[in-house]
Protein backbone atom coordinates (compact mmCIF):
# COMPACT_ATOMS: atom_id res chain seq x y z
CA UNK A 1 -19.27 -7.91 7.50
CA UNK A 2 -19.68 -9.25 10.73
CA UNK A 3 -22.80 -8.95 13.13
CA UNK A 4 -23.70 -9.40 17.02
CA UNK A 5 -25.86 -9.30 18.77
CA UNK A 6 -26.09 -7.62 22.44
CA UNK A 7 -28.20 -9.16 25.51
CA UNK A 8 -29.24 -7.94 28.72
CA UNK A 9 -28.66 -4.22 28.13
CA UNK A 10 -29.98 -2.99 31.19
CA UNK A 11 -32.69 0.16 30.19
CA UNK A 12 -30.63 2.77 31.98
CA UNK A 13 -27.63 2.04 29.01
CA UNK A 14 -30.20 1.56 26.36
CA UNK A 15 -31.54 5.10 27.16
CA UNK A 16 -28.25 6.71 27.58
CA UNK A 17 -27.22 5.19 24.08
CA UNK A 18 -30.21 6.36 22.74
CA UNK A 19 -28.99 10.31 24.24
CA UNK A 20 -25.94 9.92 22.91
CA UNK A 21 -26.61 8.76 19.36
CA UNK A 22 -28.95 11.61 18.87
CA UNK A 23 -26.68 14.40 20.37
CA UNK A 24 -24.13 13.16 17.33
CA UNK A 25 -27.14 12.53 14.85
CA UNK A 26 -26.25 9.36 14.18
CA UNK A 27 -28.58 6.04 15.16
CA UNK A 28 -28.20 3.75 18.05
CA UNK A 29 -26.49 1.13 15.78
CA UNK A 30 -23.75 3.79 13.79
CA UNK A 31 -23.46 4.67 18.04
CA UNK A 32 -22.39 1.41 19.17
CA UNK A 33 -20.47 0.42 16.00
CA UNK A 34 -18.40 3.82 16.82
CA UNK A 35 -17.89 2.88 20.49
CA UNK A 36 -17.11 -0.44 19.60
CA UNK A 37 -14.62 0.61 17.13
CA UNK A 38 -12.84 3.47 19.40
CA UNK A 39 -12.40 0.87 22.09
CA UNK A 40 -11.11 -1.92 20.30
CA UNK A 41 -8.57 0.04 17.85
CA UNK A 42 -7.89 3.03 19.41
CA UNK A 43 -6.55 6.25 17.41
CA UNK A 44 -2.96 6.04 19.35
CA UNK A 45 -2.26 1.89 18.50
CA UNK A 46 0.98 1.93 16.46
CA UNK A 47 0.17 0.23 13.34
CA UNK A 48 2.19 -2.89 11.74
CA UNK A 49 3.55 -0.94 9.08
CA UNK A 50 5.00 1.84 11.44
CA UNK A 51 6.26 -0.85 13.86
CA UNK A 52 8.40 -2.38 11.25
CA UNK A 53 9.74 1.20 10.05
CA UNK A 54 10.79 1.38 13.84
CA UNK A 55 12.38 -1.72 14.20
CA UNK A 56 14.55 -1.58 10.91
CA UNK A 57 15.55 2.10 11.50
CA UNK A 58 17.28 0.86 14.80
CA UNK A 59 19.12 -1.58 11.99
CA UNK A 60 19.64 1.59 9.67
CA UNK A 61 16.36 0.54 7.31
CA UNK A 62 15.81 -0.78 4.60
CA UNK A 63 16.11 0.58 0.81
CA UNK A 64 13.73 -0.84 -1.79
CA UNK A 65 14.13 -0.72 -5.44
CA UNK A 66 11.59 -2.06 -6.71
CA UNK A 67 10.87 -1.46 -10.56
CA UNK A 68 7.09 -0.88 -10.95
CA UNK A 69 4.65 -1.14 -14.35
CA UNK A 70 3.61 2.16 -15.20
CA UNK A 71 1.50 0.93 -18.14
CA UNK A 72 -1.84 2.91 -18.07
CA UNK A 73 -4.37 0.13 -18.32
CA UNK A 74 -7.80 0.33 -20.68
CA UNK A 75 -10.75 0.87 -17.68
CA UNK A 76 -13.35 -1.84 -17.75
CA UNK A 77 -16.26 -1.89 -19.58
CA UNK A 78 -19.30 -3.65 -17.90
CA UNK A 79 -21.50 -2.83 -21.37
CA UNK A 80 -19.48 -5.42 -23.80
């Protein structure tokens, strides 16, 4: 996974991350991650998947058959 680092957070945003990570129980880093995450990919973004649904179903969409292995497979054994 990837990692930054953050400069020059002034003390008055250090604090109120500090606040606000506790409120939620969570630490200052699972805080910022969460911020991070909620303001770069927020919850309403359409997805890639449901834009293509969208664009086909103006073309009346598209109907798959595709024939899939239903073999059960042996699990793995990390013991051998």
């Amino acid at each position: 996974m990837a990692a930054i680092n953050i400069r020059n957070l002034s003390d008055e945003t250090h604090r109120a991350l500090r606040v606000r990570a506790a409120s939620k129980g969570r630490s200052m880093e699972a805080e910022a991650r969460s911020i991070i995450d909620e303001a770069v990919r927020p919850a309403d973004r359409q997805q890639l998947g449901t834009a293509l649904v969208e664009l086909f179903r103006a073309l009346g969409g598209v109907d798959l058959d595709i024939a899939r292995d239903a073999t059960p497979r042996e699990p793995v054994r990390f013991d051998e």
